[in-house]
C-alpha atoms as a PDB file:
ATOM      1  CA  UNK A   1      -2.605  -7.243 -21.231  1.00  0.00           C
ATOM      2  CA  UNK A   2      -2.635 -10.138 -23.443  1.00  0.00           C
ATOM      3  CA  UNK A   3      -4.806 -13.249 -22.415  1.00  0.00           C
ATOM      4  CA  UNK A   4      -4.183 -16.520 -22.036  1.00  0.00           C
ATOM      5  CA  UNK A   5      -4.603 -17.392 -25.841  1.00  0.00           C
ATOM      6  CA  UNK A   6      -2.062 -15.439 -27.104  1.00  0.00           C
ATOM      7  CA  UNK A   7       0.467 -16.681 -25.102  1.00  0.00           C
ATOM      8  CA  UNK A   8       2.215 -19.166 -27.540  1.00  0.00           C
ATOM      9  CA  UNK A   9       3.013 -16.193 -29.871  1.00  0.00           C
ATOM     10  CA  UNK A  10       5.318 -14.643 -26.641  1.00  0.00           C
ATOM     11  CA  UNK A  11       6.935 -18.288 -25.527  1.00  0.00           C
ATOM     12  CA  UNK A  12       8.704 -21.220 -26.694  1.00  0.00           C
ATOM     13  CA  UNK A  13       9.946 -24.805 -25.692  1.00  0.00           C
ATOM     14  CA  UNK A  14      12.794 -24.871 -23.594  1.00  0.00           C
ATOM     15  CA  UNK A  15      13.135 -28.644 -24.556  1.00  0.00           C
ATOM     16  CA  UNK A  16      13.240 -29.576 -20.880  1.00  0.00           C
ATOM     17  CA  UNK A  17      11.397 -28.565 -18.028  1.00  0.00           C
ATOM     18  CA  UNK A  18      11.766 -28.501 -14.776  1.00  0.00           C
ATOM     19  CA  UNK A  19      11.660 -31.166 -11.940  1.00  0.00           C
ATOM     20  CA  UNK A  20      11.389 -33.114 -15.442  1.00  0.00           C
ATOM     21  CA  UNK A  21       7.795 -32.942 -15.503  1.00  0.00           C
ATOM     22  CA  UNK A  22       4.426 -30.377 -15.784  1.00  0.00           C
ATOM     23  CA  UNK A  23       0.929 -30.569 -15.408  1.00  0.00           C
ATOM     24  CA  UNK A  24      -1.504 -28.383 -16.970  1.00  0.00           C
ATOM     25  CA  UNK A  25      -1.976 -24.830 -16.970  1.00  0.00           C
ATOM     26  CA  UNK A  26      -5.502 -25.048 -15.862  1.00  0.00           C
ATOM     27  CA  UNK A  27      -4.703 -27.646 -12.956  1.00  0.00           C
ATOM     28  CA  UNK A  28      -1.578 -25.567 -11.485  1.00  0.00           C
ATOM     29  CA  UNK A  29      -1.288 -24.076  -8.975  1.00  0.00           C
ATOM     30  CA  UNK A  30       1.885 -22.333  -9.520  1.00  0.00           C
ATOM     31  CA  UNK A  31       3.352 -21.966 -13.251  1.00  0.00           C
ATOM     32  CA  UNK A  32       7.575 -21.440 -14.083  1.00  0.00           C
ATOM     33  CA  UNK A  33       8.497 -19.088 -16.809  1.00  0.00           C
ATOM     34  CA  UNK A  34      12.080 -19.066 -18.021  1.00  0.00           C
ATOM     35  CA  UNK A  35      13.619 -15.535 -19.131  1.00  0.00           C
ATOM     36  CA  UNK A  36      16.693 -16.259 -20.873  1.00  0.00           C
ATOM     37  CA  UNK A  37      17.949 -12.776 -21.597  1.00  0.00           C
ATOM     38  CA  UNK A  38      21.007 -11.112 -20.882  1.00  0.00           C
ATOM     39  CA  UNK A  39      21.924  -8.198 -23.465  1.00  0.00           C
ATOM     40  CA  UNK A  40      22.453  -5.120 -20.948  1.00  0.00           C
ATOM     41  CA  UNK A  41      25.115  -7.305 -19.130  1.00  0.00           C
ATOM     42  CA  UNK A  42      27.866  -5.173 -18.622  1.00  0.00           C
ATOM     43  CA  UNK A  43      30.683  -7.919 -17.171  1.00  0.00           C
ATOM     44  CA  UNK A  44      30.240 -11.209 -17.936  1.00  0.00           C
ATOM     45  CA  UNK A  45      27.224 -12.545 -20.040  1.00  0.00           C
ATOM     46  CA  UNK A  46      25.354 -15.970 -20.007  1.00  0.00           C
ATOM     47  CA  UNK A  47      22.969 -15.385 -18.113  1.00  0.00           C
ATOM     48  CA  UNK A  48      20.331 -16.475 -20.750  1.00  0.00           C
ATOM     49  CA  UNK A  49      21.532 -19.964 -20.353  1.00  0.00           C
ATOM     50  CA  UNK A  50      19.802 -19.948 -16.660  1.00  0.00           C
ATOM     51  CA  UNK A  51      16.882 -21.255 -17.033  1.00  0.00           C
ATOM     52  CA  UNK A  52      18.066 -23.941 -19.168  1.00  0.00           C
ATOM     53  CA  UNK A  53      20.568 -25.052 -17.053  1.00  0.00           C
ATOM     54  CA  UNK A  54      18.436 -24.703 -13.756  1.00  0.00           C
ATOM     55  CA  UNK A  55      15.996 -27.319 -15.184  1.00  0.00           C
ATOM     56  CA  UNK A  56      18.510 -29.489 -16.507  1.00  0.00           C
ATOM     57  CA  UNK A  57      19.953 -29.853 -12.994  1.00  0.00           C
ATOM     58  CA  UNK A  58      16.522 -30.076 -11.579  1.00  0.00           C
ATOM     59  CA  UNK A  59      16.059 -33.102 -12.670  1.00  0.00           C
ATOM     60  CA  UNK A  60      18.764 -34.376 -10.549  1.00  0.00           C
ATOM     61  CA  UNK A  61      17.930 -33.203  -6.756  1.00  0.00           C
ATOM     62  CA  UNK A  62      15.838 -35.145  -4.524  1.00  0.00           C
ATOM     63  CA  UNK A  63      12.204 -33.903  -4.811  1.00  0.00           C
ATOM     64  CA  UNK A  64      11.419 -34.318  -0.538  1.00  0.00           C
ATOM     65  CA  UNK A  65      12.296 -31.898   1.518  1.00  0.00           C
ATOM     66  CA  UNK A  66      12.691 -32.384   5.685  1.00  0.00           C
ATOM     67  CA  UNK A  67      12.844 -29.043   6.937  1.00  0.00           C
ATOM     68  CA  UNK A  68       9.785 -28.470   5.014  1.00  0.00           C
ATOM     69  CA  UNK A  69       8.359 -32.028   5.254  1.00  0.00           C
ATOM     70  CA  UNK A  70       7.137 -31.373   1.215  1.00  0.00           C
ATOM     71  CA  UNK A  71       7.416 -33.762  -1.271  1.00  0.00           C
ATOM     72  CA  UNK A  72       7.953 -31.250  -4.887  1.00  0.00           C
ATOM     73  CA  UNK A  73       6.610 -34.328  -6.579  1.00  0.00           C
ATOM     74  CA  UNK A  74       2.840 -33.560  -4.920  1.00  0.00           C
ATOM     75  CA  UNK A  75       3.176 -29.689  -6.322  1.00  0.00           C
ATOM     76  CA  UNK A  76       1.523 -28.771  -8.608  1.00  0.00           C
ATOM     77  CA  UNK A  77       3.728 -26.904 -10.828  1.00  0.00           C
ATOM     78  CA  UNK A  78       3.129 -26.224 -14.992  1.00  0.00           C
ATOM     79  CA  UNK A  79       6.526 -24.890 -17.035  1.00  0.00           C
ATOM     80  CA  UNK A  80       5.415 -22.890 -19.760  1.00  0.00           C
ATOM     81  CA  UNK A  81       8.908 -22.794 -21.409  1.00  0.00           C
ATOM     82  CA  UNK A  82      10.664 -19.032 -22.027  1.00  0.00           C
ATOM     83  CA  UNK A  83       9.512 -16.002 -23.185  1.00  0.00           C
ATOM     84  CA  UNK A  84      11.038 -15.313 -26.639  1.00  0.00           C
ATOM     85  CA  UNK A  85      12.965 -12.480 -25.955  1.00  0.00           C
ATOM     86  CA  UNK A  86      14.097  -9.987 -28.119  1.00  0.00           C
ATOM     87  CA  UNK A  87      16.145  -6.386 -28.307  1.00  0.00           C
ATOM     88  CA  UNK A  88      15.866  -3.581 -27.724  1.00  0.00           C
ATOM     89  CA  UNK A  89      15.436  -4.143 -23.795  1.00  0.00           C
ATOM     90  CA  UNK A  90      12.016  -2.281 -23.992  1.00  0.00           C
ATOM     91  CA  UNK A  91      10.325  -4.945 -26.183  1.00  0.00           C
ATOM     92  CA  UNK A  92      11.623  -8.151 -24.309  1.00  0.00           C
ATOM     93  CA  UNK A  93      10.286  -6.011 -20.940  1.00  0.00           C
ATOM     94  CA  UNK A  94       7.164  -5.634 -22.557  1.00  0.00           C
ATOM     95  CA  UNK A  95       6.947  -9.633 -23.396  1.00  0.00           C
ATOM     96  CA  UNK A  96       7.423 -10.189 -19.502  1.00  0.00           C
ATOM     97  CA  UNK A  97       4.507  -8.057 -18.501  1.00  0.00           C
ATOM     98  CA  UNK A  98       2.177  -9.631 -21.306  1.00  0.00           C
ATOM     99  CA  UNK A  99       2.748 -12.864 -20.037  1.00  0.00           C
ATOM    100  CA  UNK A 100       2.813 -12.259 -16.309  1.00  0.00           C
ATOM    101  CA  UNK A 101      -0.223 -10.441 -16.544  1.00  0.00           C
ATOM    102  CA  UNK A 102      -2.168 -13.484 -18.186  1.00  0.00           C
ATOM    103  CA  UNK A 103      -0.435 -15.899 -15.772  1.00  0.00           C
ATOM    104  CA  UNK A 104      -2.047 -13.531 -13.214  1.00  0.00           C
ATOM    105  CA  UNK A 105      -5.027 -12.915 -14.328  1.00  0.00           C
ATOM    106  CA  UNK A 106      -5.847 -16.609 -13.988  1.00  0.00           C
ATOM    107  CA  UNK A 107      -4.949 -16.985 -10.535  1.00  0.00           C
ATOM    108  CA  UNK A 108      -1.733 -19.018 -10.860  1.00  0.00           C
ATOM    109  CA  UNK A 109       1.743 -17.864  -8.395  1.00  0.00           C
ATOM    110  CA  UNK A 110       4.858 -17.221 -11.347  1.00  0.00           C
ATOM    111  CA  UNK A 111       7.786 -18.653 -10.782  1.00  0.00           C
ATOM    112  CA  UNK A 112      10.283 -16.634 -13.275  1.00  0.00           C
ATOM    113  CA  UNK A 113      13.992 -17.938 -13.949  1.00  0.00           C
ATOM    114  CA  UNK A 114      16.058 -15.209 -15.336  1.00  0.00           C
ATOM    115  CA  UNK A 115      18.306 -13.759 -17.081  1.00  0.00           C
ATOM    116  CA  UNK A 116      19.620 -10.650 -16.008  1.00  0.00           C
ATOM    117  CA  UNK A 117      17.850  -8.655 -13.619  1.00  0.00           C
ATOM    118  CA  UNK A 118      16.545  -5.970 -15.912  1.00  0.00           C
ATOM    119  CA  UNK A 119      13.503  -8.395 -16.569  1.00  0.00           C
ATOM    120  CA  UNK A 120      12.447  -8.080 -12.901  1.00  0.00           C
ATOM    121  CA  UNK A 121      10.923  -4.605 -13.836  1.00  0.00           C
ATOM    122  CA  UNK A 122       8.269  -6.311 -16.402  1.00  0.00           C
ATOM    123  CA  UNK A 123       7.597  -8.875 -13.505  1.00  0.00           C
ATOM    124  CA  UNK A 124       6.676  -5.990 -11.136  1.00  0.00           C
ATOM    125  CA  UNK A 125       4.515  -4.230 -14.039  1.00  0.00           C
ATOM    126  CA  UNK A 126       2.633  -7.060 -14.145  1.00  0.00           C
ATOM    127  CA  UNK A 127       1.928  -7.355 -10.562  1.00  0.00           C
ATOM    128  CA  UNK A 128       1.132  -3.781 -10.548  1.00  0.00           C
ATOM    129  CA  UNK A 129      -1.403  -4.022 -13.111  1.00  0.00           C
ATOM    130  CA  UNK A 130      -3.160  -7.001 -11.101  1.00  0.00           C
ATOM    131  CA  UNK A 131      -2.589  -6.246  -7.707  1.00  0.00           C
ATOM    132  CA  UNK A 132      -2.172  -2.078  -8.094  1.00  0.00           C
ATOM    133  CA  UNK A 133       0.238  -0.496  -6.090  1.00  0.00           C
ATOM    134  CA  UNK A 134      -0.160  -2.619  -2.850  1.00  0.00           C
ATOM    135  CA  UNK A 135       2.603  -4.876  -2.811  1.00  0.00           C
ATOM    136  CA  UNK A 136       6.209  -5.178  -0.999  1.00  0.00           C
ATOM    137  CA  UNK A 137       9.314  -6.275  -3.270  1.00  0.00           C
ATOM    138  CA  UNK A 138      11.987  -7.811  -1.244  1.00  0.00           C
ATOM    139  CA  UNK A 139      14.570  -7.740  -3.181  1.00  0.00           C
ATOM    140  CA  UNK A 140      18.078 -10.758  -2.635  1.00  0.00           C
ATOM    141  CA  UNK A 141      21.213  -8.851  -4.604  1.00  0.00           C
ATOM    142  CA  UNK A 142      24.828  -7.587  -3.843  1.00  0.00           C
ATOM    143  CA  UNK A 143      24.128  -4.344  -5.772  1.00  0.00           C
ATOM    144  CA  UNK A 144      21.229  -1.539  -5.467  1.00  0.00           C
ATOM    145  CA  UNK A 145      20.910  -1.005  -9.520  1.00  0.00           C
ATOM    146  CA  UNK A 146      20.171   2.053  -8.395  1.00  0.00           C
ATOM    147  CA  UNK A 147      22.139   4.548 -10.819  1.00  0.00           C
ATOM    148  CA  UNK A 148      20.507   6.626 -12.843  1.00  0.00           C
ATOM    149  CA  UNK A 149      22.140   5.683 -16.109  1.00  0.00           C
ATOM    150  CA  UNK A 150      24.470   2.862 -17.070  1.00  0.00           C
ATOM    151  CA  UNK A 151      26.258   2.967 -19.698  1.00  0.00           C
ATOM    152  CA  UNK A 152      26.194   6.694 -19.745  1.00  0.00           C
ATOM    153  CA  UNK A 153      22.740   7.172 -21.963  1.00  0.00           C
ATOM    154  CA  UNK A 154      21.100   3.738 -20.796  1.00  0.00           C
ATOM    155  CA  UNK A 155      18.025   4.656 -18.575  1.00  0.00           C
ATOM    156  CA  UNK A 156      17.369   0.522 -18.254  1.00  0.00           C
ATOM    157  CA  UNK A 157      19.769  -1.957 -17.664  1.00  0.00           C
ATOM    158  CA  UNK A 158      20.917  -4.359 -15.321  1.00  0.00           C
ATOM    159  CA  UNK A 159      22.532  -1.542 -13.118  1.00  0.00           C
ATOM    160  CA  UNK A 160      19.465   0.987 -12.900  1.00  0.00           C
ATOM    161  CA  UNK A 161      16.566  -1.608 -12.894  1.00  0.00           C
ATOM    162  CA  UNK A 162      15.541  -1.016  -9.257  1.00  0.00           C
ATOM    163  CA  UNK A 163      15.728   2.593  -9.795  1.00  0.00           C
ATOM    164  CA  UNK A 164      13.248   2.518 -12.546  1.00  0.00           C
ATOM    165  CA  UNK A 165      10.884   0.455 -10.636  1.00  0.00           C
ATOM    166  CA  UNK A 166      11.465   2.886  -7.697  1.00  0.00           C
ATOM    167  CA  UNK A 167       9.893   5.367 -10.190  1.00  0.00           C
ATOM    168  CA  UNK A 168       7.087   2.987 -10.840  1.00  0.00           C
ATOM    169  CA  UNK A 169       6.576   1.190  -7.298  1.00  0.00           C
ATOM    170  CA  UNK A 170       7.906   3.751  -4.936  1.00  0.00           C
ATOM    171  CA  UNK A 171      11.017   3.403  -2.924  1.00  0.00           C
ATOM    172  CA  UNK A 172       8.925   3.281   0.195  1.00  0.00           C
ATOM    173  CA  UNK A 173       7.863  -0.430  -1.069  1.00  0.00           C
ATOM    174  CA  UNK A 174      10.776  -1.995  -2.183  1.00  0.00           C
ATOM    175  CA  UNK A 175      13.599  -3.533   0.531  1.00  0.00           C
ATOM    176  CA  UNK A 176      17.198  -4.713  -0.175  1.00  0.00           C
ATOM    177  CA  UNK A 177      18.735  -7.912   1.620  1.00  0.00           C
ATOM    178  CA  UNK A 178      22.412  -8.849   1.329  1.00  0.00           C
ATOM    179  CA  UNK A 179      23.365  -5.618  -0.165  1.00  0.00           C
ATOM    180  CA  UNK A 180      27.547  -4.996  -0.135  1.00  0.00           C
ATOM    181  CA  UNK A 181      28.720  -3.306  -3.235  1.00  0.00           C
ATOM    182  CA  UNK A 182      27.305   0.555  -4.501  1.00  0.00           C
ATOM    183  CA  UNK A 183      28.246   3.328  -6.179  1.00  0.00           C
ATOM    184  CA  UNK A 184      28.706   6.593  -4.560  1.00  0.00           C
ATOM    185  CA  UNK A 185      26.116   8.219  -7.183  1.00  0.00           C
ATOM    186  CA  UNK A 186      23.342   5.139  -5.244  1.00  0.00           C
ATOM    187  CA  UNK A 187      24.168   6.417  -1.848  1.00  0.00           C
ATOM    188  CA  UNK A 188      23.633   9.974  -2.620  1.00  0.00           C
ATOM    189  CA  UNK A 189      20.701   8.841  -4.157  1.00  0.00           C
ATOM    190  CA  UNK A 190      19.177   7.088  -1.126  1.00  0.00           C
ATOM    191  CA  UNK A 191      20.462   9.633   1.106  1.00  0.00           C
ATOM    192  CA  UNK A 192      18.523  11.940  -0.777  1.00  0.00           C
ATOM    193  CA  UNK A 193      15.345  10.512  -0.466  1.00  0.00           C
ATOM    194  CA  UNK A 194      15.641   9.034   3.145  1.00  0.00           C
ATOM    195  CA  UNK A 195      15.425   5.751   2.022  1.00  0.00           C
ATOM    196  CA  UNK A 196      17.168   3.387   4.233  1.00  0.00           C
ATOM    197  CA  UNK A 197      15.769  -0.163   3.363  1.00  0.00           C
ATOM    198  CA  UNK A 198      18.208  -2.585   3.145  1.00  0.00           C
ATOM    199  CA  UNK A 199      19.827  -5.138   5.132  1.00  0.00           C
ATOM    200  CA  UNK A 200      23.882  -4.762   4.064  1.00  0.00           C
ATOM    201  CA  UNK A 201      25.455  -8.412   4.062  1.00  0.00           C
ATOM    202  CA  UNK A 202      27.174  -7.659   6.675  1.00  0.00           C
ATOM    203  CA  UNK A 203      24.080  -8.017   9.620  1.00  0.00           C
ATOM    204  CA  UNK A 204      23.271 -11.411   7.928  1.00  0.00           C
ATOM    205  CA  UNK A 205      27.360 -12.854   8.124  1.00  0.00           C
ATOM    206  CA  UNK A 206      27.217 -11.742  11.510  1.00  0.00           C
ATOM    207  CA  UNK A 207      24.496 -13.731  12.896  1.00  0.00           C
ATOM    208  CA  UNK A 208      22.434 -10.745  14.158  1.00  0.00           C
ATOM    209  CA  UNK A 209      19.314 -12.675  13.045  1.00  0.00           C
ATOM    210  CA  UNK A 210      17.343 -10.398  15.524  1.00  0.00           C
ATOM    211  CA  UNK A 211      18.428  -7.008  13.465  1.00  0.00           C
ATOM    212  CA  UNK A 212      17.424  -9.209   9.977  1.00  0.00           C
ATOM    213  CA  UNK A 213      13.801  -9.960  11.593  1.00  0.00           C
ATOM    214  CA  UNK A 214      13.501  -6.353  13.213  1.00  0.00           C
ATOM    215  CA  UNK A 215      14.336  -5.133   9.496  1.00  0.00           C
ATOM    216  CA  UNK A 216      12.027  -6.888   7.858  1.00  0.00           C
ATOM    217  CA  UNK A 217       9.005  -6.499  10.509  1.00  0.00           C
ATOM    218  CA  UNK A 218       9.541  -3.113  10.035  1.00  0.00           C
ATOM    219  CA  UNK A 219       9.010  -3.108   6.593  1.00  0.00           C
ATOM    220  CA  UNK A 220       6.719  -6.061   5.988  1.00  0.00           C
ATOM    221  CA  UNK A 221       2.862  -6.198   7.577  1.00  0.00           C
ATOM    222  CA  UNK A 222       0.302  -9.028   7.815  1.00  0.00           C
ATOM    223  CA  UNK A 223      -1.532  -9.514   5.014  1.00  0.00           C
ATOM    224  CA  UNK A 224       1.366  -8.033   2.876  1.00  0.00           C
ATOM    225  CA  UNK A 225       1.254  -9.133  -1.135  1.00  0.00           C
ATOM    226  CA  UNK A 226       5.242 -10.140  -1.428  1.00  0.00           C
ATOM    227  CA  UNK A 227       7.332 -10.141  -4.645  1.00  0.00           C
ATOM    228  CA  UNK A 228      10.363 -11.751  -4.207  1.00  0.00           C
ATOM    229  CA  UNK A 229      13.075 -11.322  -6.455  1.00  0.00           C
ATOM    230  CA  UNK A 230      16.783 -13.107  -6.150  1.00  0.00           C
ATOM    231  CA  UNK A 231      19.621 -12.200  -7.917  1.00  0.00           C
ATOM    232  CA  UNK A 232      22.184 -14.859  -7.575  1.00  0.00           C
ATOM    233  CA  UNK A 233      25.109 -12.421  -7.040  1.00  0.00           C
ATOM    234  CA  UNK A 234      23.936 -11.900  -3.021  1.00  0.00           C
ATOM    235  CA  UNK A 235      25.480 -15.431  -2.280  1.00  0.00           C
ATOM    236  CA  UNK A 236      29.587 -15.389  -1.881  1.00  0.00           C
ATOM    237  CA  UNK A 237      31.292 -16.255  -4.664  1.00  0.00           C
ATOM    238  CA  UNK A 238      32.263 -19.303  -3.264  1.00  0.00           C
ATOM    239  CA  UNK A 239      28.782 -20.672  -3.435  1.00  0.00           C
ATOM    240  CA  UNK A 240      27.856 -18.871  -6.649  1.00  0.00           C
ATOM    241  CA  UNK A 241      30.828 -18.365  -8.929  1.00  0.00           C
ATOM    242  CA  UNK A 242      29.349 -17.668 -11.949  1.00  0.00           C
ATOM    243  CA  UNK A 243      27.454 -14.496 -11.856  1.00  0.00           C
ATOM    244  CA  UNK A 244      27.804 -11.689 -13.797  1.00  0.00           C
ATOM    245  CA  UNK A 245      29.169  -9.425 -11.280  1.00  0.00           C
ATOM    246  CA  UNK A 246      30.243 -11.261  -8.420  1.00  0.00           C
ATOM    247  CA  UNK A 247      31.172  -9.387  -5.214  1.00  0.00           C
ATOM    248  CA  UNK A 248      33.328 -10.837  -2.508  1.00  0.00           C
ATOM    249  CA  UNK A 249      31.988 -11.180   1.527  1.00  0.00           C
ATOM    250  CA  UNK A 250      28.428 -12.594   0.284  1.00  0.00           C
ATOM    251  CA  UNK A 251      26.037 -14.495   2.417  1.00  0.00           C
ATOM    252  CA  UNK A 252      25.454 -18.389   2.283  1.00  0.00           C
ATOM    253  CA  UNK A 253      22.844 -20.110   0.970  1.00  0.00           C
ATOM    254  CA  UNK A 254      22.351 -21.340   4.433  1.00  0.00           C
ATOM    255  CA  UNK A 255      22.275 -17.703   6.000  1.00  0.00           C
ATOM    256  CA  UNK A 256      19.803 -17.209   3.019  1.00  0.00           C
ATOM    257  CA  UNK A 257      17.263 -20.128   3.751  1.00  0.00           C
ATOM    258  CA  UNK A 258      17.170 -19.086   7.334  1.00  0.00           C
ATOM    259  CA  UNK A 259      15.911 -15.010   5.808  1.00  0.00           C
ATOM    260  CA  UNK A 260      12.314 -15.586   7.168  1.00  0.00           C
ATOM    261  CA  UNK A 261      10.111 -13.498   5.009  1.00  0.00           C
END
């Protein structure tokens, strides 16, 4: 674990951040982290250009919001810029946890803005390593990147992230919501080790908000340390066009905001 010194040698500017402004580290109370990396794409790449993009628009969407009766302005909210990522995979994973883990270890909530969904495993290394093995993931994606290998010889990419961290977390702890397209080799998989936590798309399209809530009661207890990781991909194309792998008969962003977790 690196501390909170060493940081700059692990991040750089973005040249914009987000909400167009940031406080300080010390007076934050939650700090963004942009991971712009996207080398084990195996469709359609760009997704390093997230997190630039994602401030840029920021700046541009009313800060208050009524459901939530929040001003964003009030937050207190420090960008720290991106993570200098680099290949192989391995080494820009390894970046993630350093920094996580000193965000962490100073009390602050991470906001990461990825980038493919690889980097989610050195987010929940991190969190491991602070919080040990006592935490949920719940986990917003069309796929399960649950294969074993993919490409044939790649043990981590975008497609088998979740089953690495399965290896690492335990499958018991980690639920899917809006899940719609597998591979036969993931259901054999799951089916293999009873595991059976996911919410398919189709229970949210539906409306059966009482099966989404039973779901995640299940799986979820008070007092429960969350990660939550989104991959854009669970929203219908129609809303989210631009993924890397979109997958038709997604859920909305609406149907998504009303997910109570």
């Amino acid at each position: 674990m690196k501390d909170l010194e060493e940081l700059p040698f692990y991040l750089r500017s973005s040249g914009i951040v987000f909400n167009g402004e940031t406080c300080s580290f010390e007076s934050a109370n939650y700090v963004i982290l942009g991971i712009p990396y996207d080398s084990t794409v195996s469709f359609r790449p760009g997704t390093r250009f997230a997190p630039f993009q994602i401030r840029r628009v920021s700046e541009e969407i009313e800060s208050y919001c009524l459901k939530k009766d929040v001003d964003f302005d009030t937050v207190r909210i420090c960008d720290l810029g991106d993570v200098i990522t680099l290949p192989p995979v391995e080494k820009t994973i390894k970046r993630v946890y350093n920094v996580i883990s000193a965000i962490m270890k100073k009390n602050k909530i991470f906001i990461a803005i990825g980038g493919e969904h690889t980097v989610t495993l050195g987010e929940v290394l991190a969190v491991r390593s602070y919080s040990g093995s006592d935490f949920k993931l719940v986990v917003f994606d069309a796929h399960m990147d649950m294969r074993e290998e993919y490409p044939s010889g790649a043990k981590l990419s975008h497609a088998t992230v979740m089953r690495r961290i399965g290896d690492v977390l335990e499958f018991d702890n980690i639920c899917f919501v809006g899940t719609r397209a597998v591979d036969r080799e993931e259901i054999e998989f799951c089916r293999s080790i009873n595991f059976g936590n996911f919410i398919d798309a189709d229970i949210i399209n539906q409306k059966q908000r009482s099966v989404v809530e039973k779901k995640l009661k299940k799986f979820l207890h008070s007092g429960d340390k969350v990660l939550i990781s989104i991959d854009m991909d669970v929203l219908d194309p129609a809303f989210a066009p631009g993924v890397s792998n979109p997958e038709p008969l997604g859920i909305s962003p609406f149907r998504t905001w009303h997910i109570r977790i």
